[in-house]
N, C-alpha and C. Protein backbone atom coordinates (compact mmCIF):
# COMPACT_ATOMS: atom_id res chain seq x y z
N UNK A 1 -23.85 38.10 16.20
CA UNK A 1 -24.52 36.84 16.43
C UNK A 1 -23.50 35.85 16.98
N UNK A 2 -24.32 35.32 18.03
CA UNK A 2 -22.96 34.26 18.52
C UNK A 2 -23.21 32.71 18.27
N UNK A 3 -22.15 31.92 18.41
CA UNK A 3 -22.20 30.80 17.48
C UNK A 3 -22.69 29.51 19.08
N UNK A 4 -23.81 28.94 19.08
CA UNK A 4 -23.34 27.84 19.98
C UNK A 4 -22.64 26.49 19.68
N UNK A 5 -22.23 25.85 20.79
CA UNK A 5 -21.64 24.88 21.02
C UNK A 5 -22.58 23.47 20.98
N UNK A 6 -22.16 22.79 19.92
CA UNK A 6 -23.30 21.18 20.29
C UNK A 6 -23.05 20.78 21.98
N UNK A 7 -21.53 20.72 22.13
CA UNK A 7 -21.80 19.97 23.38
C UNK A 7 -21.01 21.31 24.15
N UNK A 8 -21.17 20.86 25.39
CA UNK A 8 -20.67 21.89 26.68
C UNK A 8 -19.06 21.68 26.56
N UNK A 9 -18.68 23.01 26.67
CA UNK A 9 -16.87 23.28 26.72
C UNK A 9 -16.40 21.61 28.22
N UNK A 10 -15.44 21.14 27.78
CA UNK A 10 -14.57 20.07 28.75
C UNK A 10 -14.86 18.66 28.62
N UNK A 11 -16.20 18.35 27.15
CA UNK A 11 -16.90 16.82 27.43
C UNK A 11 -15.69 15.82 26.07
N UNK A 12 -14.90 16.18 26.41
CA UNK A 12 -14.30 15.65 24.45
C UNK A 12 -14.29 14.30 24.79
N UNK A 13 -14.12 13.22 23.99
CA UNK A 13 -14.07 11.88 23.95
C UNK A 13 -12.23 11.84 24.56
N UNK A 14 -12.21 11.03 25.16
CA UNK A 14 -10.33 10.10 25.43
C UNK A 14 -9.91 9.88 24.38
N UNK A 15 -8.63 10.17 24.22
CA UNK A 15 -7.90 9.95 23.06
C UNK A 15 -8.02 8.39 22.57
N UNK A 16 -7.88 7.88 21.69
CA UNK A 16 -8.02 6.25 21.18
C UNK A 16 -9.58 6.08 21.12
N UNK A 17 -10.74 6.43 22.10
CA UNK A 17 -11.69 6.51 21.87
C UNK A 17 -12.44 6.16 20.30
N UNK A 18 -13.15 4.66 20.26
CA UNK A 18 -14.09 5.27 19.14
C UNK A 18 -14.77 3.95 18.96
N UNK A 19 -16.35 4.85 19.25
CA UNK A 19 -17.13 4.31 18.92
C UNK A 19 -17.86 2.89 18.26
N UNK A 20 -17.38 3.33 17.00
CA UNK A 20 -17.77 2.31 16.07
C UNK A 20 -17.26 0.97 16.53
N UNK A 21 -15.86 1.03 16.99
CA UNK A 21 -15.07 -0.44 17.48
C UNK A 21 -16.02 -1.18 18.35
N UNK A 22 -16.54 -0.39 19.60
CA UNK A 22 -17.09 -0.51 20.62
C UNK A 22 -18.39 -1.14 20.15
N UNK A 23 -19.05 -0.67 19.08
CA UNK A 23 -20.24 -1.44 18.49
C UNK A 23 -19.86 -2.65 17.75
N UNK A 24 -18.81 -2.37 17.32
CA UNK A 24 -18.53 -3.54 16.08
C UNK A 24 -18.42 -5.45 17.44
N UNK A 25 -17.62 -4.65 18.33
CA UNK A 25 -17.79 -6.02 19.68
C UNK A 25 -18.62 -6.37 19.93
N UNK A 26 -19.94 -5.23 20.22
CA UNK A 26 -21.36 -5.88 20.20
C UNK A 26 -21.88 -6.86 19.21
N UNK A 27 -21.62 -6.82 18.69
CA UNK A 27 -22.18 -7.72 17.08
C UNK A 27 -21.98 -8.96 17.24
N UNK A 28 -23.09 -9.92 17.19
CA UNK A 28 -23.04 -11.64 17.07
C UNK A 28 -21.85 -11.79 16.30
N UNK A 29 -21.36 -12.87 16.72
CA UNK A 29 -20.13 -14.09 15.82
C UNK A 29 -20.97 -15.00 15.55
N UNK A 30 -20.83 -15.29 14.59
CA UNK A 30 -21.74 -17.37 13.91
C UNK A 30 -20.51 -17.76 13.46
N UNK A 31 -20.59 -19.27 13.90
CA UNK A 31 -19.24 -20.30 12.56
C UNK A 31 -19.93 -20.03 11.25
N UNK A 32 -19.07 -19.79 10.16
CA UNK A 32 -19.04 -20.30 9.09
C UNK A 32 -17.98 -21.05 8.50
N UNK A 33 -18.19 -21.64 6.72
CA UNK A 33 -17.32 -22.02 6.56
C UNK A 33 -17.12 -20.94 5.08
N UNK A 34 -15.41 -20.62 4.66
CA UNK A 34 -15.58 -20.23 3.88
C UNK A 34 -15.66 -20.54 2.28
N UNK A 35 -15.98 -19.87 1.38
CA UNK A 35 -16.42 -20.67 0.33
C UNK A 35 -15.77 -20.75 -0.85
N UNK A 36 -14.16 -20.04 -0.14
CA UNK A 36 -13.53 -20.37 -1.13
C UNK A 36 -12.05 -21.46 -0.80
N UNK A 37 -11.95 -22.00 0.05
CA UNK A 37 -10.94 -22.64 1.07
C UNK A 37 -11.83 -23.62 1.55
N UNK A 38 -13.08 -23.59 1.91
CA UNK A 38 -13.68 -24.35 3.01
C UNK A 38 -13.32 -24.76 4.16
N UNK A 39 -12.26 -23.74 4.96
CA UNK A 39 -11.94 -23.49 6.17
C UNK A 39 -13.35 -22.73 7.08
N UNK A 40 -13.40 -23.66 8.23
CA UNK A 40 -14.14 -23.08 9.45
C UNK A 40 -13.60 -21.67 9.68
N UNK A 41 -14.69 -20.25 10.16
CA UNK A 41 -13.93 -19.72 10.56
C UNK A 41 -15.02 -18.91 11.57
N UNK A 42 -15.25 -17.95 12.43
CA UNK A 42 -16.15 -17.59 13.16
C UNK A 42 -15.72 -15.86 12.72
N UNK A 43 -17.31 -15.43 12.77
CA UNK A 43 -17.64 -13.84 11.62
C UNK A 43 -19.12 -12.85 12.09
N UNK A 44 -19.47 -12.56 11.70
CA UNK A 44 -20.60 -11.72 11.63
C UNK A 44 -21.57 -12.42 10.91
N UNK A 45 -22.71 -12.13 10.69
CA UNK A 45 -24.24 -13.01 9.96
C UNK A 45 -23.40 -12.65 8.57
N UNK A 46 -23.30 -11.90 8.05
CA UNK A 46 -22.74 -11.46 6.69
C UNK A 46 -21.39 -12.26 5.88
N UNK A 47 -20.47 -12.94 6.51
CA UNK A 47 -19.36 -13.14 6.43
C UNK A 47 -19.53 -14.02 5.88
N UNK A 48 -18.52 -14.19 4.20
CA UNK A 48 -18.33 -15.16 3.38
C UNK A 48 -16.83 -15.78 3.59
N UNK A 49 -16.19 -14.97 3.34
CA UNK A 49 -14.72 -15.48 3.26
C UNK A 49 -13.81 -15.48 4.45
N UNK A 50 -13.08 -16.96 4.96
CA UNK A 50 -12.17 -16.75 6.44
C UNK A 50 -11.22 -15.23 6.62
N UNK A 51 -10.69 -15.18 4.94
CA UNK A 51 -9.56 -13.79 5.00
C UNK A 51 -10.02 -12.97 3.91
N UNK A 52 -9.06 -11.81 3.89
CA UNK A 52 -9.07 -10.64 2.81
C UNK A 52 -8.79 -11.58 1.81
N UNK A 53 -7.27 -12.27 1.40
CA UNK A 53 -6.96 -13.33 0.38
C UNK A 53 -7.71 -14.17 -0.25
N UNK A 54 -8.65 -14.93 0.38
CA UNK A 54 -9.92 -15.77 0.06
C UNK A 54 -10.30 -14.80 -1.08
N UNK A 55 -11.19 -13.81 -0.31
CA UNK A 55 -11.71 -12.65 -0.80
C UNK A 55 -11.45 -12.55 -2.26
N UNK A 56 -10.03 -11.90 -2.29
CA UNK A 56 -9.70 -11.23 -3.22
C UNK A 56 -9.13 -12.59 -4.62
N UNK A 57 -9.01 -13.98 -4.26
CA UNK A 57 -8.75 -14.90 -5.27
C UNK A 57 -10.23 -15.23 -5.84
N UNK A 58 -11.38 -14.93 -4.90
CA UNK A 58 -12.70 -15.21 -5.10
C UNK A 58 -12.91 -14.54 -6.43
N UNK A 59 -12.29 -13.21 -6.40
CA UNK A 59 -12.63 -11.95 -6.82
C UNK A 59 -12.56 -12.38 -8.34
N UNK A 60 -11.20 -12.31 -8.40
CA UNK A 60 -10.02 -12.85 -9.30
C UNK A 60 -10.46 -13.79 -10.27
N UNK A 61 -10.97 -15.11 -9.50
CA UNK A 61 -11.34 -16.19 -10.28
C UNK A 61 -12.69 -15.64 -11.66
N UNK A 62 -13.40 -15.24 -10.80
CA UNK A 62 -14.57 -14.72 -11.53
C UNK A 62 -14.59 -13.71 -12.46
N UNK A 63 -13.55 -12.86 -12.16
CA UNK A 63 -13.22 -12.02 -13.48
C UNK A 63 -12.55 -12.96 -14.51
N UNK A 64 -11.73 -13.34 -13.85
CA UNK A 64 -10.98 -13.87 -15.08
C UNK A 64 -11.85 -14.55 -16.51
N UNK A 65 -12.69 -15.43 -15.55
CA UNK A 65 -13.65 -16.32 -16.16
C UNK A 65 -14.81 -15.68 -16.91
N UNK A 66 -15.34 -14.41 -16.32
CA UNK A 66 -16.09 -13.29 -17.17
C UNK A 66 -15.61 -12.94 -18.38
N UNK A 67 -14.15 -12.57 -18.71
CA UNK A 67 -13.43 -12.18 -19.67
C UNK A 67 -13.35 -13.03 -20.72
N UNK A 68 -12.95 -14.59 -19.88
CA UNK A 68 -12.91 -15.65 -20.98
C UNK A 68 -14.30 -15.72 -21.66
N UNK A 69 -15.11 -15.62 -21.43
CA UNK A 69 -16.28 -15.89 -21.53
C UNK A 69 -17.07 -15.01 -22.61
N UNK A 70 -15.85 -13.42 -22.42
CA UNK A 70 -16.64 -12.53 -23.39
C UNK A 70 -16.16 -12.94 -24.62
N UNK A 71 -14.77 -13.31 -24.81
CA UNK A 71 -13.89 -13.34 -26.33
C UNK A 71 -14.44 -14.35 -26.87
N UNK A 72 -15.10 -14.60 -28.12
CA UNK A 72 -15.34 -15.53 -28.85
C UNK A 72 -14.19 -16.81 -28.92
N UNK A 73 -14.09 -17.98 -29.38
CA UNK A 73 -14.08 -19.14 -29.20
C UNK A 73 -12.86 -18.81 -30.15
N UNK A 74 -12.92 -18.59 -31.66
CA UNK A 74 -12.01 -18.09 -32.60
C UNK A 74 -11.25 -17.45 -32.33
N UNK A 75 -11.13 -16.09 -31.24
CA UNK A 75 -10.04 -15.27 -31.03
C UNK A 75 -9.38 -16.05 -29.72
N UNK A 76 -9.39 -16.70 -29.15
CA UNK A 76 -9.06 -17.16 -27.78
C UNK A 76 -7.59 -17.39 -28.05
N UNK A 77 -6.79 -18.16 -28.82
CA UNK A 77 -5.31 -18.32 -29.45
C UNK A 77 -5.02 -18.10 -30.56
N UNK A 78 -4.55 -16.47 -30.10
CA UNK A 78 -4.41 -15.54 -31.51
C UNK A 78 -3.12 -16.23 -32.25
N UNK A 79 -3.10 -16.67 -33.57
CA UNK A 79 -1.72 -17.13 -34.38
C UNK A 79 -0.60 -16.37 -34.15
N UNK A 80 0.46 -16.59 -33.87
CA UNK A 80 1.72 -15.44 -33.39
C UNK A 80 2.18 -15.11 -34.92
N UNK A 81 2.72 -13.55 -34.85
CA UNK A 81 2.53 -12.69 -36.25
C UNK A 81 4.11 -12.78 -36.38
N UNK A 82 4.85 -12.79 -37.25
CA UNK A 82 6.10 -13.04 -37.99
C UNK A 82 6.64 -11.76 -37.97
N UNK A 83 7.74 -11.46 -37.35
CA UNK A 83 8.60 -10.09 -37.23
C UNK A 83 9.15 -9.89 -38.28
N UNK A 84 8.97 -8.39 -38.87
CA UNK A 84 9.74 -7.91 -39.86
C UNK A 84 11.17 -7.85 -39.54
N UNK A 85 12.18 -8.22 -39.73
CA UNK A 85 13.66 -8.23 -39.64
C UNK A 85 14.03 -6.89 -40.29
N UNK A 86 13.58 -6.13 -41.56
CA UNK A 86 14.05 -5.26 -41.72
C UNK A 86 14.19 -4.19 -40.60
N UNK A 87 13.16 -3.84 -40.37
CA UNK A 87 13.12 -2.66 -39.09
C UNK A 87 13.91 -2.88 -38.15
N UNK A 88 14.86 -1.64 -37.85
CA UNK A 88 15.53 -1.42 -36.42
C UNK A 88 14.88 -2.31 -35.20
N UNK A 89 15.50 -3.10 -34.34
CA UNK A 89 15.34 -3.28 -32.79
C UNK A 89 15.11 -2.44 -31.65
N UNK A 90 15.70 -1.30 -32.35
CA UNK A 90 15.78 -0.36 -31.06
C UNK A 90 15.41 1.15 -31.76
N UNK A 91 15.06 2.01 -31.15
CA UNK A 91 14.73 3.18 -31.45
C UNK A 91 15.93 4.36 -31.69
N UNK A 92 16.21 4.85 -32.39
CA UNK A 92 16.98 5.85 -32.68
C UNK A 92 16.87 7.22 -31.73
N UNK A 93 17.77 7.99 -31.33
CA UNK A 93 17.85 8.98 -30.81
C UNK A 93 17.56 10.30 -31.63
N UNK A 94 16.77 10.99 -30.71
CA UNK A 94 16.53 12.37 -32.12
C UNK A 94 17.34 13.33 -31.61
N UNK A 95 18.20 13.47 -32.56
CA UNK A 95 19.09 14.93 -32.68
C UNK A 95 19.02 16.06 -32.17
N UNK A 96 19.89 16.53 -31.69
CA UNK A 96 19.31 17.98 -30.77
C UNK A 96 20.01 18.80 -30.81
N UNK A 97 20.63 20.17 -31.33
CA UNK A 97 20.95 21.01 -31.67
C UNK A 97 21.57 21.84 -30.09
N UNK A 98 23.31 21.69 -30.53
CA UNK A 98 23.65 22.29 -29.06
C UNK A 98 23.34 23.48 -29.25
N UNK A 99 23.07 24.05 -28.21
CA UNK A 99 23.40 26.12 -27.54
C UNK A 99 24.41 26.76 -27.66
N UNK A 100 24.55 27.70 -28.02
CA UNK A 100 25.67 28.54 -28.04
C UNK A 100 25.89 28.87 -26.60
N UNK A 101 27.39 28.46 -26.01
CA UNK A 101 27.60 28.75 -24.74
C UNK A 101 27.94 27.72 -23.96
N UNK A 102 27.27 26.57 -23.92
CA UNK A 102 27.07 25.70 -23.76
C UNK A 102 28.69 24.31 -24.26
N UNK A 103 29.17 24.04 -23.32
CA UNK A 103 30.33 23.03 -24.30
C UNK A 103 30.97 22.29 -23.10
């Protein structure tokens, strides 16, 4: 059984070639402004934020504020807990048994 070909042997696209870019140029620009800066900036119908940064402090802000929001009112400034002084600072090394041969 022999296998065909979608397209005819010699049609390949040009290297750098692609598509999607070529559509993405087609696509309306509108001004907006963005809504986290309130800088003018010109975008697609969809476009909220002038940059990725906007974006991602947008992001940021709102988690943060989700989180605050989950911890009750009481736990928010936990009392700082009093260090035992007895206990070591630092961790001890565990012992290890040389090899014969070995020196």
């Amino acid at each position: 059984m022999t296998r065909t070909r979608s397209k005819p042997k010699g049609t390949a696209l040009p290297a750098g070639y692609n598509p999607a870019a070529e559509l993405a140029k087609m696509r309306r620009k509108y001004d907006h402004k963005c809504e986290w800066c309130g800088k003018e900036f010109r975008g697609i119908n969809v476009a909220l934020f002038c940059s990725n940064a906007c974006r991602q402090a947008n992001k940021y802000s709102k988690q943060k504020a989700k989180i605050a929001a989950m911890v009750p009112p009481t736990e928010k400034a936990p009392a700082k807990v009093a260090v035992d002084s007895k206990k070591p600072a630092t961790r001890t090394r565990r012992k290890t048994r040389r090899r014969a041969g070995n020196s």
